[in-house]
PDB file of N, CA and C in Angstrom:
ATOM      1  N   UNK A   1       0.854  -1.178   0.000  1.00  0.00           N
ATOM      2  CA  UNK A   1       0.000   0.000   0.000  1.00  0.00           C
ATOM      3  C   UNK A   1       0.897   1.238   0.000  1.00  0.00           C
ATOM      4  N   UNK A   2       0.656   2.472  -0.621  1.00  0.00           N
ATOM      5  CA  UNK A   2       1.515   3.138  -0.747  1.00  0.00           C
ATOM      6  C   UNK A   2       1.280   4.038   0.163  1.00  0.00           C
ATOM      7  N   UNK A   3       2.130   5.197   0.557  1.00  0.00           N
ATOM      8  CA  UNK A   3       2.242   5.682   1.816  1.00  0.00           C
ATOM      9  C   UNK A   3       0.715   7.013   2.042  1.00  0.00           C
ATOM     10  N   UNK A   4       0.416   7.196   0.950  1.00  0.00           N
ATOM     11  CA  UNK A   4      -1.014   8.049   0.761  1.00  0.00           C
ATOM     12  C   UNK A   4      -2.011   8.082   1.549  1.00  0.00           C
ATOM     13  N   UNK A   5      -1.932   6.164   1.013  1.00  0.00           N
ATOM     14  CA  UNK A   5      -3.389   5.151   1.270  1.00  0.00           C
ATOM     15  C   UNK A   5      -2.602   5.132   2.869  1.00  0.00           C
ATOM     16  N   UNK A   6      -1.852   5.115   3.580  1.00  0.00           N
ATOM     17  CA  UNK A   6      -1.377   4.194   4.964  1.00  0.00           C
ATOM     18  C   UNK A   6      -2.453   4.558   5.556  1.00  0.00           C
ATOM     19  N   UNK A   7      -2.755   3.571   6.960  1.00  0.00           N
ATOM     20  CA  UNK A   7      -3.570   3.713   7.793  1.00  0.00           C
ATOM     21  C   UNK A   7      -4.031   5.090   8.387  1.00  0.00           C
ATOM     22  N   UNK A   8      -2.498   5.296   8.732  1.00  0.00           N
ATOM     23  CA  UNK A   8      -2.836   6.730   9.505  1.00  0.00           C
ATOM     24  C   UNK A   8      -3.023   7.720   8.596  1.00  0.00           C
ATOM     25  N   UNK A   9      -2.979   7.522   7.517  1.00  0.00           N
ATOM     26  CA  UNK A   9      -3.405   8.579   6.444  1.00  0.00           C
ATOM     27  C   UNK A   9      -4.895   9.211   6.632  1.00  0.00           C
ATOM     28  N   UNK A  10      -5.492   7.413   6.228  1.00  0.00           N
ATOM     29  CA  UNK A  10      -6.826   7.189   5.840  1.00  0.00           C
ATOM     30  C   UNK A  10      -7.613   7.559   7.293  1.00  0.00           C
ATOM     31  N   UNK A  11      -6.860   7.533   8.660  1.00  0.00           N
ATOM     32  CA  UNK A  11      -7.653   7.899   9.626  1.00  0.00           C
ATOM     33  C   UNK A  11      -7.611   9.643   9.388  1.00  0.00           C
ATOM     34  N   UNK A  12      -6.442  10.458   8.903  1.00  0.00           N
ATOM     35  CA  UNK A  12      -6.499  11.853   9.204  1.00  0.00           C
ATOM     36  C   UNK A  12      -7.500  11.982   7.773  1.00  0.00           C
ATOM     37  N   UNK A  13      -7.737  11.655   7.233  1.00  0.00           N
ATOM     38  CA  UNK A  13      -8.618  12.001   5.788  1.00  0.00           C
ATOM     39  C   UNK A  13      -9.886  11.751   6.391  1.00  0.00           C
ATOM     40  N   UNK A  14     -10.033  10.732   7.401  1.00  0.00           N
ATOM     41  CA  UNK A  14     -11.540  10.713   8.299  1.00  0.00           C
ATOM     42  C   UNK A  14     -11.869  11.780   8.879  1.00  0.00           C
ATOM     43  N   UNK A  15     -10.953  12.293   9.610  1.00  0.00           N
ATOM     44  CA  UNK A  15     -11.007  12.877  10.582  1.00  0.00           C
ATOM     45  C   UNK A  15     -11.588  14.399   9.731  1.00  0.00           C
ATOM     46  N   UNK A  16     -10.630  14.780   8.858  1.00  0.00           N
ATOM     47  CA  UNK A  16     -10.420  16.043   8.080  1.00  0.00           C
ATOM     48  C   UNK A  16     -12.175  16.114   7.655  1.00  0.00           C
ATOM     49  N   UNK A  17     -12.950  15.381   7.147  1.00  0.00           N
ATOM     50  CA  UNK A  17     -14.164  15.015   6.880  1.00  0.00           C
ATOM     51  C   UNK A  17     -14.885  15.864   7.910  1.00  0.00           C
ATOM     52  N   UNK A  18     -14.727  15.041   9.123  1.00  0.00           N
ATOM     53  CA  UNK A  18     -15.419  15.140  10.289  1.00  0.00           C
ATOM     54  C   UNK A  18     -15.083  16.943  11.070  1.00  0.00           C
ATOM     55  N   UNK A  19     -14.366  16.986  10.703  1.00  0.00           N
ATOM     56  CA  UNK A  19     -13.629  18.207  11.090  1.00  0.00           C
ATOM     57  C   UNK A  19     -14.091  19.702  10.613  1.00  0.00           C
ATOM     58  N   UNK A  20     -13.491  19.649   9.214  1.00  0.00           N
ATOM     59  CA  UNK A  20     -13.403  20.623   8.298  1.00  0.00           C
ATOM     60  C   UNK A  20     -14.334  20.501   7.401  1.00  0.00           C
ATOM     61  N   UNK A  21     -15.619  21.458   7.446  1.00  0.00           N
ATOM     62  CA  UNK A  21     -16.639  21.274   6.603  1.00  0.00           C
ATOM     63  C   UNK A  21     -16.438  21.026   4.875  1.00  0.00           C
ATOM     64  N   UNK A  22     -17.017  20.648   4.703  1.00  0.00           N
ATOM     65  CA  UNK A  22     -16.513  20.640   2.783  1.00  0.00           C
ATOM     66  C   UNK A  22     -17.233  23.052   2.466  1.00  0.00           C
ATOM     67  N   UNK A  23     -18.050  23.701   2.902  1.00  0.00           N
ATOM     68  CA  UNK A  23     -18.192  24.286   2.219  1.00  0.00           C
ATOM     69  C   UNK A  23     -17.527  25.562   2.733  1.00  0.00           C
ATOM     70  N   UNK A  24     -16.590  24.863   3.435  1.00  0.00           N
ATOM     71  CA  UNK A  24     -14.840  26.316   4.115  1.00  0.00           C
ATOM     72  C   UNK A  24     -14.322  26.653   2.538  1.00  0.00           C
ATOM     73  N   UNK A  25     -14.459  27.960   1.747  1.00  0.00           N
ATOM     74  CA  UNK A  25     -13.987  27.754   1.269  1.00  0.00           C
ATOM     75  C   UNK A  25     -13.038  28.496   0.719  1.00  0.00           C
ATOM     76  N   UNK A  26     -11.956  28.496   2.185  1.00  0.00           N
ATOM     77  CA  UNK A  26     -10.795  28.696   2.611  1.00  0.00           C
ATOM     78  C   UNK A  26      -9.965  27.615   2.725  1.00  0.00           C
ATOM     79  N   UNK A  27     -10.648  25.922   2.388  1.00  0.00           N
ATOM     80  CA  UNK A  27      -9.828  24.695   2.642  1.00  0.00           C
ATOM     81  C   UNK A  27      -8.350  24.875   2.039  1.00  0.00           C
ATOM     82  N   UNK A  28      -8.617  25.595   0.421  1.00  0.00           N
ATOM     83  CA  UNK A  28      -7.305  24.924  -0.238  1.00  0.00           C
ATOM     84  C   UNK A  28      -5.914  26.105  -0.332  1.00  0.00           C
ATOM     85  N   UNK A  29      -6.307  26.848   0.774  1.00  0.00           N
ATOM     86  CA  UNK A  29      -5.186  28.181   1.306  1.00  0.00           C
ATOM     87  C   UNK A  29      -4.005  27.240   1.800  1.00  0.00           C
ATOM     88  N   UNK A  30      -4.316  25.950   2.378  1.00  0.00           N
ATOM     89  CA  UNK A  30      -3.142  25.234   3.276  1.00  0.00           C
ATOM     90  C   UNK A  30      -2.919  23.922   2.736  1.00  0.00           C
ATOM     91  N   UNK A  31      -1.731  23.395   2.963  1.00  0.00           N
ATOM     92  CA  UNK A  31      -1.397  21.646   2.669  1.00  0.00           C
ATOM     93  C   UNK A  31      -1.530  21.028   3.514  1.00  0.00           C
ATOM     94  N   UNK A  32      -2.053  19.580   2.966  1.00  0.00           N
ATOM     95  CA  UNK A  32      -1.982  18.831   3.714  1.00  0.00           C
ATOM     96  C   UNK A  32      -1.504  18.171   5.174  1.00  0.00           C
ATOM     97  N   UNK A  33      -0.178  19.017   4.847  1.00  0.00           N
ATOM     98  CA  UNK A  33       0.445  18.952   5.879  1.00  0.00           C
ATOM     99  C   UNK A  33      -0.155  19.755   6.892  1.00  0.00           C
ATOM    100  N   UNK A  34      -0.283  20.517   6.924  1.00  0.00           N
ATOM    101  CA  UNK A  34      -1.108  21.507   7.836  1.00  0.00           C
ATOM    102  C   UNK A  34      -2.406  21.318   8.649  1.00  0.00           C
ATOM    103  N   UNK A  35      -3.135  20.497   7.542  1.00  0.00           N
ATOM    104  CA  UNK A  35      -4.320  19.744   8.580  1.00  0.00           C
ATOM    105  C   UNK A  35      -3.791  18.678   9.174  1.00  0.00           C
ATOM    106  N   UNK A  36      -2.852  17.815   8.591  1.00  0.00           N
ATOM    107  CA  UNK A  36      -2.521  16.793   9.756  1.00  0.00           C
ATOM    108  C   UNK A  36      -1.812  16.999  10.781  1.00  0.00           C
ATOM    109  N   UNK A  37      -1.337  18.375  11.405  1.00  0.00           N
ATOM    110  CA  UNK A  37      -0.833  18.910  12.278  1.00  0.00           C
ATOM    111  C   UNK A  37      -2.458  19.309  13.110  1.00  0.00           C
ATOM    112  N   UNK A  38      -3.525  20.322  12.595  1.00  0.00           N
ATOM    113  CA  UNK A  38      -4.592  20.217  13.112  1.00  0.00           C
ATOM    114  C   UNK A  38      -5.417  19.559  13.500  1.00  0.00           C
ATOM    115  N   UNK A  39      -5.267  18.062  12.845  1.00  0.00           N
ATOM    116  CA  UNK A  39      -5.956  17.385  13.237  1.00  0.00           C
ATOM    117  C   UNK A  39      -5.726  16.916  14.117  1.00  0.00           C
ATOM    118  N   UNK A  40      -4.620  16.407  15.053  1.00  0.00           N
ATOM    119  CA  UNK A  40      -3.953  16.378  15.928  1.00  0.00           C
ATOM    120  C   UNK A  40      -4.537  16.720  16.834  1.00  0.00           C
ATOM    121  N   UNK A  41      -4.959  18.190  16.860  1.00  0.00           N
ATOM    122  CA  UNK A  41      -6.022  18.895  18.199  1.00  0.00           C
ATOM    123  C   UNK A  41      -7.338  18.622  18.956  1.00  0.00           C
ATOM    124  N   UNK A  42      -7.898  17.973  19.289  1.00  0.00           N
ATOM    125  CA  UNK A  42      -8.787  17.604  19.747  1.00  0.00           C
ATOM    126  C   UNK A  42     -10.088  18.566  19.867  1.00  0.00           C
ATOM    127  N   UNK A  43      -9.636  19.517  20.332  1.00  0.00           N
ATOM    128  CA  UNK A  43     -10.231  21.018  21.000  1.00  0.00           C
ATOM    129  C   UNK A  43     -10.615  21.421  19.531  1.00  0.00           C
ATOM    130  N   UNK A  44     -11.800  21.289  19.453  1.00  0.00           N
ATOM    131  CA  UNK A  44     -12.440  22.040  17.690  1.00  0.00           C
ATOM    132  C   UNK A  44     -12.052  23.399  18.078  1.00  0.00           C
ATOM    133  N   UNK A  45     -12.422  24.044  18.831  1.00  0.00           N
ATOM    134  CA  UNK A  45     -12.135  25.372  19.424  1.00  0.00           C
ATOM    135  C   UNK A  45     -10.839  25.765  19.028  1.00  0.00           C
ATOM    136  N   UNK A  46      -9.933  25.072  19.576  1.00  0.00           N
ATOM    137  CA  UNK A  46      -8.545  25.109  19.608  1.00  0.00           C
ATOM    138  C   UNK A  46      -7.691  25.186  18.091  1.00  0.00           C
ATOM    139  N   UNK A  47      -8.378  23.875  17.695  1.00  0.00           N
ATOM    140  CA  UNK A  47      -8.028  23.585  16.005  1.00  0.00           C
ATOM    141  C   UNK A  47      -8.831  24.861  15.138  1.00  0.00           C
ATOM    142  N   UNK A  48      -9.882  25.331  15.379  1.00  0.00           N
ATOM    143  CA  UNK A  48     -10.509  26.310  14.634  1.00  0.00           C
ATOM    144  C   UNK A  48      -9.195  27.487  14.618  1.00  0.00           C
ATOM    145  N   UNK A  49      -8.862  27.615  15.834  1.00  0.00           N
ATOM    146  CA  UNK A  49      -8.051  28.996  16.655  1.00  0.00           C
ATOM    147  C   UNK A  49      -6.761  28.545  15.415  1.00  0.00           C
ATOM    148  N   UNK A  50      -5.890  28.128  15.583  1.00  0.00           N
ATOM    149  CA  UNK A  50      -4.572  27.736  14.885  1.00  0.00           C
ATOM    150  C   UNK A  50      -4.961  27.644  13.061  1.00  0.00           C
ATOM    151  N   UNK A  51      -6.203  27.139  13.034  1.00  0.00           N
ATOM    152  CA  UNK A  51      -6.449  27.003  11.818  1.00  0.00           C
ATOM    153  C   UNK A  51      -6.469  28.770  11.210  1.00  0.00           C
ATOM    154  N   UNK A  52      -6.888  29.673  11.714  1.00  0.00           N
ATOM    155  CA  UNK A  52      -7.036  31.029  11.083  1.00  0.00           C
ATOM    156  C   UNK A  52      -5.664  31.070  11.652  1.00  0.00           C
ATOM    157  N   UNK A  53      -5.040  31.124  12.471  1.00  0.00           N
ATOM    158  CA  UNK A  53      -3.537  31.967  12.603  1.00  0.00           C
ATOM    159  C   UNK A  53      -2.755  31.534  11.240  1.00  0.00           C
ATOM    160  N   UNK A  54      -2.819  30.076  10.574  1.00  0.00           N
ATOM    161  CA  UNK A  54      -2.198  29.062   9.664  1.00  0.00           C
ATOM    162  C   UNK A  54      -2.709  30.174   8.203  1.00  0.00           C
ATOM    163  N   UNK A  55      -4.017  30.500   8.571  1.00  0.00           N
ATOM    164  CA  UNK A  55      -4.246  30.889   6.680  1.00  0.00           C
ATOM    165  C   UNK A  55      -4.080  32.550   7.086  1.00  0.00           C
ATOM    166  N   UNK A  56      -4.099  33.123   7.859  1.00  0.00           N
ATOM    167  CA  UNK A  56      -3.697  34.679   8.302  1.00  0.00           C
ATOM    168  C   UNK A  56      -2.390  35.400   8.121  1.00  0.00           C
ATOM    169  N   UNK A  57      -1.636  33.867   7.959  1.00  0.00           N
ATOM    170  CA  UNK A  57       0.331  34.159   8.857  1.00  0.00           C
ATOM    171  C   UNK A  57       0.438  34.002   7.610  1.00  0.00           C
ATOM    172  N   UNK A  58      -0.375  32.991   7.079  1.00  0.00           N
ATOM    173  CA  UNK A  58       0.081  31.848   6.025  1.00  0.00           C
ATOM    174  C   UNK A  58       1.926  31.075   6.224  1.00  0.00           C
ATOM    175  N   UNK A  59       1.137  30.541   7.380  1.00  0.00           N
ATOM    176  CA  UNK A  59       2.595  29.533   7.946  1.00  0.00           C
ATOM    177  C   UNK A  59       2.996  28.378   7.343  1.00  0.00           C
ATOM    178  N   UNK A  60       3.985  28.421   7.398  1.00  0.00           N
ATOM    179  CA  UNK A  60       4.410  26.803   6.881  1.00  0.00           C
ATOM    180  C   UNK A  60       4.401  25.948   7.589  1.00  0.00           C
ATOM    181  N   UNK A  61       4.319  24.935   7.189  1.00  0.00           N
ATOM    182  CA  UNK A  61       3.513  23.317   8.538  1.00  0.00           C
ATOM    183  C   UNK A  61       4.958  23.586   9.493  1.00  0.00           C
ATOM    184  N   UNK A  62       6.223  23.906   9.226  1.00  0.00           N
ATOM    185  CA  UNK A  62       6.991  24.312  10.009  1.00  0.00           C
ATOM    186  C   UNK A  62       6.969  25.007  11.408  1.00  0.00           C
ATOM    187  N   UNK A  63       6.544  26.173  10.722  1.00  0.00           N
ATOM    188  CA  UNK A  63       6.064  27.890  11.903  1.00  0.00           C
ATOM    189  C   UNK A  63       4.536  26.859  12.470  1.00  0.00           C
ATOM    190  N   UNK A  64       3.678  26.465  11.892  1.00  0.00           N
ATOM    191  CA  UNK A  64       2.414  25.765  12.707  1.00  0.00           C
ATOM    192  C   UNK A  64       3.218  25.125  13.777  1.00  0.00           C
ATOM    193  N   UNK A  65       3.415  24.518  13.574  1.00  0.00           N
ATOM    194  CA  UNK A  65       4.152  23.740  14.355  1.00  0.00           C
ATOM    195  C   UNK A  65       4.580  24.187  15.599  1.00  0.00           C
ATOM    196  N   UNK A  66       5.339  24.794  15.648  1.00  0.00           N
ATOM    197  CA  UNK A  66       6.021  25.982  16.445  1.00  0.00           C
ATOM    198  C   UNK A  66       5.135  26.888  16.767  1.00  0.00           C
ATOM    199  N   UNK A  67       3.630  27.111  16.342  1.00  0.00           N
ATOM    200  CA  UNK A  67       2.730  28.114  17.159  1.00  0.00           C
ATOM    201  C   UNK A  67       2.194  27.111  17.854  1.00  0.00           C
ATOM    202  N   UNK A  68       1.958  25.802  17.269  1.00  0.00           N
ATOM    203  CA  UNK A  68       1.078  24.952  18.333  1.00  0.00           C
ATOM    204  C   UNK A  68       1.551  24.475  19.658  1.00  0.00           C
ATOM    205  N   UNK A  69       2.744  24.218  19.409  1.00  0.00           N
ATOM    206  CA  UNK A  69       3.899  23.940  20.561  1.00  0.00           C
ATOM    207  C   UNK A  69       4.042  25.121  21.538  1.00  0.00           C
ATOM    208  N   UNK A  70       3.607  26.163  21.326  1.00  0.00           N
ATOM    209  CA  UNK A  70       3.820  27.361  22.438  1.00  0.00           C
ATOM    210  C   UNK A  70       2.635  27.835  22.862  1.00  0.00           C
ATOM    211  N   UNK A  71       1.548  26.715  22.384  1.00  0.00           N
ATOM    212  CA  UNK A  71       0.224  26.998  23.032  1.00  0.00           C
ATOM    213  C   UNK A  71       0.081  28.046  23.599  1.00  0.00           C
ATOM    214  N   UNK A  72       0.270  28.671  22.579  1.00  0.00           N
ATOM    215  CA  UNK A  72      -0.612  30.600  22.756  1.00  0.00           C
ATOM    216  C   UNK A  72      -2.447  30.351  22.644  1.00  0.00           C
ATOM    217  N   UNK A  73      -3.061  29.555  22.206  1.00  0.00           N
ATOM    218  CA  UNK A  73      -4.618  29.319  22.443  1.00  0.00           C
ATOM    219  C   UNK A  73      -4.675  29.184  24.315  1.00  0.00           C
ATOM    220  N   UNK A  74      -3.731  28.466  24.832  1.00  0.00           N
ATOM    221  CA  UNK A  74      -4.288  28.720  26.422  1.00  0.00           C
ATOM    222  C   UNK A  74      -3.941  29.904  27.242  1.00  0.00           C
ATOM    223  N   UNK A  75      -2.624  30.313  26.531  1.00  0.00           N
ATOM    224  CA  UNK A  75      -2.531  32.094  26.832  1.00  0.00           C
ATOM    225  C   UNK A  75      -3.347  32.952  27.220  1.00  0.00           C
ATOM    226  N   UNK A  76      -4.562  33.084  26.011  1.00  0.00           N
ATOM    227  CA  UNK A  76      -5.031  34.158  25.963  1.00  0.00           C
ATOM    228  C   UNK A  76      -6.196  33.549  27.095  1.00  0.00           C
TER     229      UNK A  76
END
């Protein structure tokens, strides 16, 4: 199976479903990479919050990364 299809793929492509409405249609501002860093978040709240800093900054799954890790959402 190629690395696309992998399990944990096919669970963040669930998730992204469940998550991220289909009619945002702000979806295709970010990569992939970027929601599977969001998806990560549990806190819709939380993931909503990082999700506008991501298409605002327009960060790279890099800098996401590094905003999520300094959990500035429990800051404020």
């Amino acid at each position: 199976m190629s690395e696309t299809f992998s399990r944990e793929n096919v669970n963040y492509m669930k998730r992204f479903y469940q998550c991220f409405p289909i009619y945002i249609d702000e979806l295709n501002k970010l990569d992939w990479e970027h929601y599977v860093e969001l998806l990560k978040i549990n806190n819709s709240k939380e993931r909503y919050f990082y999700l506008r800093i991501a298409m605002f900054c327009k960060s790279s799954v890099k800098e996401l990364k590094e905003i999520i890790n300094k959990n500035i959402y429990n800051l404020i």
